[in-house]
Protein backbone atom coordinates (compact mmCIF):
# COMPACT_ATOMS: atom_id res chain seq x y z
CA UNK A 1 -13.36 97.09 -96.98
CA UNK A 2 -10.90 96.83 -100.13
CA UNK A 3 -7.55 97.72 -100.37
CA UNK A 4 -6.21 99.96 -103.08
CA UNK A 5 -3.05 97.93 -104.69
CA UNK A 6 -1.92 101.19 -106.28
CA UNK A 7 -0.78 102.63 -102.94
CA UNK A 8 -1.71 100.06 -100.50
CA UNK A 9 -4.17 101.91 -98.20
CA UNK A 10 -7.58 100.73 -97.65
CA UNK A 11 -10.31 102.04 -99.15
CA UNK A 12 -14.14 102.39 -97.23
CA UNK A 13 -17.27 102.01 -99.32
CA UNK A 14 -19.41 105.45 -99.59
CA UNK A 15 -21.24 105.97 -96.12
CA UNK A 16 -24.89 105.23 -96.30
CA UNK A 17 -27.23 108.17 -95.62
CA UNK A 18 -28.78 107.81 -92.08
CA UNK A 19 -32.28 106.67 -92.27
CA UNK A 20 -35.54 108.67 -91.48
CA UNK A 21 -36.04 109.20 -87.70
CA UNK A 22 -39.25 106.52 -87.81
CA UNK A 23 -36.85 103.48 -88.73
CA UNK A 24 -34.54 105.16 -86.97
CA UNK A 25 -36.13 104.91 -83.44
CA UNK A 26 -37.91 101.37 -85.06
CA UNK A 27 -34.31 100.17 -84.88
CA UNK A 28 -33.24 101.53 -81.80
CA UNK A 29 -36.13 100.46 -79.33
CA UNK A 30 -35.12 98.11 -76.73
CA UNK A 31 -36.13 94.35 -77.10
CA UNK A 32 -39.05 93.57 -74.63
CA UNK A 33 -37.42 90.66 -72.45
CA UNK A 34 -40.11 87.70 -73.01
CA UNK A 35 -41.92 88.12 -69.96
CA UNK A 36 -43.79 84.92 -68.11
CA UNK A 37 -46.88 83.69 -69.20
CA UNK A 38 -50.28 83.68 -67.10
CA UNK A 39 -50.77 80.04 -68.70
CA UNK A 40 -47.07 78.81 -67.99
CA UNK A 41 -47.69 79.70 -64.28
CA UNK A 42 -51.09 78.26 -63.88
CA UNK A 43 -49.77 74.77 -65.61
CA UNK A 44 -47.00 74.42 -63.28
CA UNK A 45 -49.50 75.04 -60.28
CA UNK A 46 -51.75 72.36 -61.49
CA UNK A 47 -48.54 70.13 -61.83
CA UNK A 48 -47.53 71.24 -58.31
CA UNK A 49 -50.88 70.86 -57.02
CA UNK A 50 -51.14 67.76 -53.74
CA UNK A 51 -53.74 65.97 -55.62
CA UNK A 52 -54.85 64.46 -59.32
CA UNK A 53 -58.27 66.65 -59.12
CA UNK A 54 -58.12 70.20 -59.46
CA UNK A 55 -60.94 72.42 -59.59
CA UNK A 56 -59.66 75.67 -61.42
CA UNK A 57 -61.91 78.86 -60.78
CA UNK A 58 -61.50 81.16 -63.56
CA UNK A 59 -60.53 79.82 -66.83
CA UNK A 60 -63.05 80.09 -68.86
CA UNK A 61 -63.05 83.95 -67.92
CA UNK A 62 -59.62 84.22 -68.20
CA UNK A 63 -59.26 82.77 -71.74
CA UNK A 64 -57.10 79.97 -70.72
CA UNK A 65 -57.95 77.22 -72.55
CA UNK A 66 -56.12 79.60 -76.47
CA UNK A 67 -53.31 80.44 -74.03
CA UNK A 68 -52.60 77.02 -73.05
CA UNK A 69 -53.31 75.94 -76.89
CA UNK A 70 -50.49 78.70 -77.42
CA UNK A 71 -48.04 76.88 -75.03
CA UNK A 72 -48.83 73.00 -75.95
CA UNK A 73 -47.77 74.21 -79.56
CA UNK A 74 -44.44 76.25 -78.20
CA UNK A 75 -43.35 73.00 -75.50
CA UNK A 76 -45.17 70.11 -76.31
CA UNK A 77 -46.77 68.89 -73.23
CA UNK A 78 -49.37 66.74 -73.05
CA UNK A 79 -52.80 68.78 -72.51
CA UNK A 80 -55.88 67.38 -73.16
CA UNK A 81 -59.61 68.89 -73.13
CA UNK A 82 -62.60 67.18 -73.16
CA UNK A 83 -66.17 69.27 -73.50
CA UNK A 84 -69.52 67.11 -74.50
CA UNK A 85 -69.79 68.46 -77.57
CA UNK A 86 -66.51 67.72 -79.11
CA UNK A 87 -65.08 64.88 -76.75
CA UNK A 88 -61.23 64.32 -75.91
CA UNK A 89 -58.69 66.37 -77.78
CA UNK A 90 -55.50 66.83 -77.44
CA UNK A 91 -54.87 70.96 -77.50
CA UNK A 92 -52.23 70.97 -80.02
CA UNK A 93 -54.25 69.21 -82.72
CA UNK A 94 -57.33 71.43 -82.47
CA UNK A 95 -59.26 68.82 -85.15
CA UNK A 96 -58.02 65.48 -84.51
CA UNK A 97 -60.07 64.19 -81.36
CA UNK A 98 -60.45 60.58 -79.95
CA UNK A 99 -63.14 58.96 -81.80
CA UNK A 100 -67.16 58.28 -79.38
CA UNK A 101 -65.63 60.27 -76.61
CA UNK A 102 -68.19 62.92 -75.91
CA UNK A 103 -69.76 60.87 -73.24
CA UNK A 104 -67.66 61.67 -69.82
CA UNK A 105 -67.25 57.91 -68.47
CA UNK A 106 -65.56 57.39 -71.96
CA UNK A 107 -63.16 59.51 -71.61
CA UNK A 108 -62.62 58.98 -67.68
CA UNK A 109 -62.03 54.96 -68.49
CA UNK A 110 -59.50 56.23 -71.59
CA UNK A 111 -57.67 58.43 -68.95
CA UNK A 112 -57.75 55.61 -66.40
CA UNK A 113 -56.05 52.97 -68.54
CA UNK A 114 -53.53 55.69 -70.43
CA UNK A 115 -49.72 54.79 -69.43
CA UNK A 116 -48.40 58.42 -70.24
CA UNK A 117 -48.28 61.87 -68.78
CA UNK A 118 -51.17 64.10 -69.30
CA UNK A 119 -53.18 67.29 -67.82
CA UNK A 120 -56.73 66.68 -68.36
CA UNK A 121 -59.03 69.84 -68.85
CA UNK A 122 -62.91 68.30 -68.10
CA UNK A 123 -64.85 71.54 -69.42
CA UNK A 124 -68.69 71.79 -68.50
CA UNK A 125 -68.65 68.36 -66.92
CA UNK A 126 -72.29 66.84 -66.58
CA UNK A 127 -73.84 67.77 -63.00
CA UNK A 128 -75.36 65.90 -61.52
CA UNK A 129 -72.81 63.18 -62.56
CA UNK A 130 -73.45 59.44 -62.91
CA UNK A 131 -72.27 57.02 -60.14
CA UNK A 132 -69.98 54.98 -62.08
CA UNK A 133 -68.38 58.70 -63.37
CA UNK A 134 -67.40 59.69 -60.07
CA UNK A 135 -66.47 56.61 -58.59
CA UNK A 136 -63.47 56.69 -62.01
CA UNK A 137 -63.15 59.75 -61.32
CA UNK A 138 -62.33 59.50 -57.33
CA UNK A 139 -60.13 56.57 -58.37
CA UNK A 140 -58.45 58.30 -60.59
CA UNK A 141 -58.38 61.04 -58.00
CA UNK A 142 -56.43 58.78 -55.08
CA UNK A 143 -53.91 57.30 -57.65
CA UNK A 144 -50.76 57.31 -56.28
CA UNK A 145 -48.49 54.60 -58.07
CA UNK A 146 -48.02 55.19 -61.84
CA UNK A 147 -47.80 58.04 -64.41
CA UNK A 148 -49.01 61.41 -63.15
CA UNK A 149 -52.09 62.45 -64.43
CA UNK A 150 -53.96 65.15 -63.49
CA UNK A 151 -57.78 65.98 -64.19
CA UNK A 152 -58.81 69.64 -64.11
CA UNK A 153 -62.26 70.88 -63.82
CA UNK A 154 -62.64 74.09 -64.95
CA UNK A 155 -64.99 76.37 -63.24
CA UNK A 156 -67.35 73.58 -61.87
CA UNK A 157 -70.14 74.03 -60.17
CA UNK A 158 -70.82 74.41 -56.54
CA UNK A 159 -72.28 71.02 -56.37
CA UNK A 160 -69.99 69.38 -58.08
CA UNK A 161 -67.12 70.74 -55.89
CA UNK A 162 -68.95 69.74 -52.55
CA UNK A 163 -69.46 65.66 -53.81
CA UNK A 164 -65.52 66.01 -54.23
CA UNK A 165 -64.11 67.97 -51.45
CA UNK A 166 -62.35 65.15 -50.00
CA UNK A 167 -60.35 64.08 -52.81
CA UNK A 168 -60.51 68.04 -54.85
CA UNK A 169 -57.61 70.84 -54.74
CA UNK A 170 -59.15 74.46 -55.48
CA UNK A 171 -56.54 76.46 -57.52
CA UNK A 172 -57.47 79.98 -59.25
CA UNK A 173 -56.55 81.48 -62.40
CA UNK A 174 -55.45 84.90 -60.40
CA UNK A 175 -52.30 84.95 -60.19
CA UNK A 176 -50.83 84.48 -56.42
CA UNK A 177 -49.67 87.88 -54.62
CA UNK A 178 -46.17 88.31 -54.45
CA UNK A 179 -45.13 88.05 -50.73
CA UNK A 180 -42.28 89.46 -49.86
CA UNK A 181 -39.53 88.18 -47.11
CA UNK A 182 -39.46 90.36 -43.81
CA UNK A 183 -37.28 89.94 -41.37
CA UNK A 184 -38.92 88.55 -38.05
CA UNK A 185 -37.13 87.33 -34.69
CA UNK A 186 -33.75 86.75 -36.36
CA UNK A 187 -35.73 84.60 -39.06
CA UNK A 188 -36.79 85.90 -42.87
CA UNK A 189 -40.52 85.01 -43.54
CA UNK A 190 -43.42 85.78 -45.87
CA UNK A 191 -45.21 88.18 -44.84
C-alpha cells in the first residue's frame, strides 16, 4: 500500500487475477495433521516392554526395519541392526558398520560392554545358536543395573523363542486394538 502525497489517500496496487481453479483448490486443501507412525509406536513398545529381549513377530513383513531408518534420521535415537551378512550398524548411517562384526557373539560381547542407550535389532540370528551366544545373550537379557539396552529379535524362529521363553517378551508389529472405557459397577474399565 502507498499513499498518494498529492491528495493524501492511499492508493492499492492493481488486484491480481484469481488463479485457475487447479491451484486454486491446490491452495485451498486442508493440511493433513501428521498422523502417528506404525514405527514410532512399535519403538516405544519395545522401550516399554518388562524385559531386555524382545521377540518382534512381524517386521520383516511389515517393512519396519526403512520405517525405523526413517525415524532414527528424523529423532536420533540410538537403533542398531545387526544381520550376518553385513554385521552391526547403526540405522542412521546405512554404510558405516562396526568393523569383524558379522559373527553374532561379536556383536553380543560389543553390546554387553557398551555404556550407552541402544535398541538392538538381531535380524536372522543363527539357530541353532552357540552356547557361549546365548549364555551373553541371557545375561544381557537379566541386566538390571546400568544403561538400558534392549535386544530385539525380529521374527525368530520357533526354536529359538522356546530356548528363551524364560527371559523373552513377545511383542507384534500389529498394532494393539483400541479398547475403549465402559462403565462397569460404578468403575470405568477396558473393555
Amino acid at each position: 500500500m502507498k499513499w498518494n502525497t498529492e491528495s493524501g489517500e492511499a492508493c492499492f496496487p492493481p488486484l491480481r487475477k484469481r488463479p485457475d481453479p487447479v491451484s486454486y483448490a491446490r491452495m485451498n486443501m486442508p493440511i493433513a495433521t501428521p498422523t502417528r507412525h506404525a514405527s514410532a509406536e512399535i519403538l516405544e513398545r519395545i522401550l516399554a516392554a518388562r524385559g531386555n529381549l524382545i521377540a518382534l513377530e512381524g517386521g520383516e513383513d511389515a517393512g519396519l526395519i526403512e520405517q525405523l531408518r526413517l525415524l532414527v534420521r528424523r529423532t536420533g535415537q540410538a537403533i542398531y541392526l545387526w544381520n550376518p551378512e553385513k554385521g552391526l550398524g547403526n540405522l542412521r548411517e546405512e554404510h558405516a558398520g562396526l568393523p569383524g562384526s558379522q559373527r553374532l557373539s561379536i556383536t553380543l560381547r560389543y553390546i554387553q560392554q557398551s555404556n550407552h542407550f541402544g535398541v538392538y535389532l538381531l535380524q536372522r540370528p543363527p539357530v541353532p545358536m552357540a552356547m557361549g551366544d546365548a549364555t551373553v545373550l541371557r545375561q544381557l537379557a537379566r541386566a538390571t543395573t546400568g544403561h538400558v539396552r534392549r535386544i530385539v529379535l525380529l521374527d525368530p524362529p520357533a526354536p529359538l523363542v522356546t530356548s528363551f521363553s524364560d527371559v523373552l517378551v513377545r511383542l507384534s508389529c500389529q498394532p494393539e486394538l483400541s479398547q475403549r472405557p465402559r462403565l462397569r459397577d460404578g468403575r470405568w474399565v477396558l473393555a
